[in-house]
C-alpha atoms as a PDB file:
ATOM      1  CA  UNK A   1       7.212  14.632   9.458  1.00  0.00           C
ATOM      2  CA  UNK A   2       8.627  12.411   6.886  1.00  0.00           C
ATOM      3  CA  UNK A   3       9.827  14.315   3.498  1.00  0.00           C
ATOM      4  CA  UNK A   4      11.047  12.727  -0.058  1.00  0.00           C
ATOM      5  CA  UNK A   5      13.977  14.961  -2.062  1.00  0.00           C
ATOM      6  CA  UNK A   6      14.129  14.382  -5.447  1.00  0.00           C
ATOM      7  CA  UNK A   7      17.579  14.508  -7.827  1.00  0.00           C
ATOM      8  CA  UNK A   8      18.021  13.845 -11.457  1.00  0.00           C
ATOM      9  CA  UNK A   9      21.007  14.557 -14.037  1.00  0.00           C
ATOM     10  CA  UNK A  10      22.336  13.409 -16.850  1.00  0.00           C
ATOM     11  CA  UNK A  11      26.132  13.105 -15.273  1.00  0.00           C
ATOM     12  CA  UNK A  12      26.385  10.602 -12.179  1.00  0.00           C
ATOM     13  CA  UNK A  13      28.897  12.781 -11.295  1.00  0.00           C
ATOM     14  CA  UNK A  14      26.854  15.613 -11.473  1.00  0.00           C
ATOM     15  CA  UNK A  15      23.710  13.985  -8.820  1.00  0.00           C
ATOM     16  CA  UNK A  16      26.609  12.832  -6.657  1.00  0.00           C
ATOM     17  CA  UNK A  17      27.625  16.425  -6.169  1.00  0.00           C
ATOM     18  CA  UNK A  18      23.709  17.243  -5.665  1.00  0.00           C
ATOM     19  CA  UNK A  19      23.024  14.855  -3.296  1.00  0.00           C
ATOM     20  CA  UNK A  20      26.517  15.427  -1.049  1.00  0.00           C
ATOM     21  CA  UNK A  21      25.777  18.831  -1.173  1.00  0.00           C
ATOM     22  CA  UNK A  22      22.118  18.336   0.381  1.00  0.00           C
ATOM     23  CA  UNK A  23      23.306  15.181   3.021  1.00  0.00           C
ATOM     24  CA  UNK A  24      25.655  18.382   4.068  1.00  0.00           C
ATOM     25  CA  UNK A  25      22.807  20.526   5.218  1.00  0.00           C
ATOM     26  CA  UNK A  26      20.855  17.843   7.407  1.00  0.00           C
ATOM     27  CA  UNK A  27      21.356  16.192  10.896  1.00  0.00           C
ATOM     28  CA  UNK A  28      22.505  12.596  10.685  1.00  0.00           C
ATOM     29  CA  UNK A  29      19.915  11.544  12.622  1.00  0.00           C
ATOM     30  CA  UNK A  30      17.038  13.219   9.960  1.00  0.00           C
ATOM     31  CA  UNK A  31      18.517  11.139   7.197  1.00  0.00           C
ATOM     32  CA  UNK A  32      16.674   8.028   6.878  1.00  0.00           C
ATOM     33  CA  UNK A  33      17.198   6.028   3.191  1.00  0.00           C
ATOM     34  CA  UNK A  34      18.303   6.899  -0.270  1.00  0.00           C
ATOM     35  CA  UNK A  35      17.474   5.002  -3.662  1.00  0.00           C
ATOM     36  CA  UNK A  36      19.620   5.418  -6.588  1.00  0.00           C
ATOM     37  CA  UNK A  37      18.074   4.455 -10.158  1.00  0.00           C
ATOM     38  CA  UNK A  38      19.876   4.682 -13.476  1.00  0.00           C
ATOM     39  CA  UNK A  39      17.643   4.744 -17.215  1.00  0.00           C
ATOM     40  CA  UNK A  40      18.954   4.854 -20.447  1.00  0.00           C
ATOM     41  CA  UNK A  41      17.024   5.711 -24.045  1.00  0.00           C
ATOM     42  CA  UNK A  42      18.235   5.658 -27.336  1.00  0.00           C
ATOM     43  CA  UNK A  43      17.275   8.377 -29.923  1.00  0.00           C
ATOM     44  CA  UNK A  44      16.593   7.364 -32.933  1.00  0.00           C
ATOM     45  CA  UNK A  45      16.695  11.008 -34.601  1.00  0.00           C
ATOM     46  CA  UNK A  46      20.944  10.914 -34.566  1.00  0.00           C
ATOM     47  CA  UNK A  47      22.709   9.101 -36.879  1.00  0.00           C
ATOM     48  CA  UNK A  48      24.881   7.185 -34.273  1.00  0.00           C
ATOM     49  CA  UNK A  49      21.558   6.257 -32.071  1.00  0.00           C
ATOM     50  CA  UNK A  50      23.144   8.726 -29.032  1.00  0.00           C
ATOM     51  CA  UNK A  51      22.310   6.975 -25.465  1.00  0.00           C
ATOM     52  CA  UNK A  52      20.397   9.459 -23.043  1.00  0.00           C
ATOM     53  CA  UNK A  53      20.911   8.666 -19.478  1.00  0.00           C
ATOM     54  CA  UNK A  54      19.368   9.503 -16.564  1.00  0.00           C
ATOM     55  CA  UNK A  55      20.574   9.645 -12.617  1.00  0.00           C
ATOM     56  CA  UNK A  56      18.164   9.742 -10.502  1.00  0.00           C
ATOM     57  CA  UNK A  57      18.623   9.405  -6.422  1.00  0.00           C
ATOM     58  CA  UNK A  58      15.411  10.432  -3.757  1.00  0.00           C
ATOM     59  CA  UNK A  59      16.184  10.806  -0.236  1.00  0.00           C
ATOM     60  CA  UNK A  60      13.670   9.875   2.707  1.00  0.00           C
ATOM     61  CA  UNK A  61      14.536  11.851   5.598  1.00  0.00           C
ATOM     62  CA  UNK A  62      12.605  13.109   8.330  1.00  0.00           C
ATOM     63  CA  UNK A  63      11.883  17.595   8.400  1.00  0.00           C
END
């Protein structure tokens, strides 16, 4: 059976430890693809127009 894991932080560093730490706990031969996206927002309510960003990784492997 195919399965999806999602990930999301704020800190790449932060998903990379996420996503190391669940590769750790499969089989190589279960792990099938990852995708890695990165968004960014600005918000408007600061007075320096902070940037927000978002890591995001999901993992296609098979249970």
């Amino acid at each position: 059976m195919l399965q999806i894991k999602l990930f999301e932080a704020q800190h790449e560093l932060d998903l990379e430890e996420e996503v190391n730490n669940f590769l750790s706990h499969l089989h190589e031969s279960q792990f099938i693809d990852i995708k890695y996206q990165v968004s960014v927002a600005i918000d408007e309510d600061t007075d320096d127009f902070e940037s927000l960003y978002s890591f995001s990784a999901m993992i296609l492997y098979r249970a």
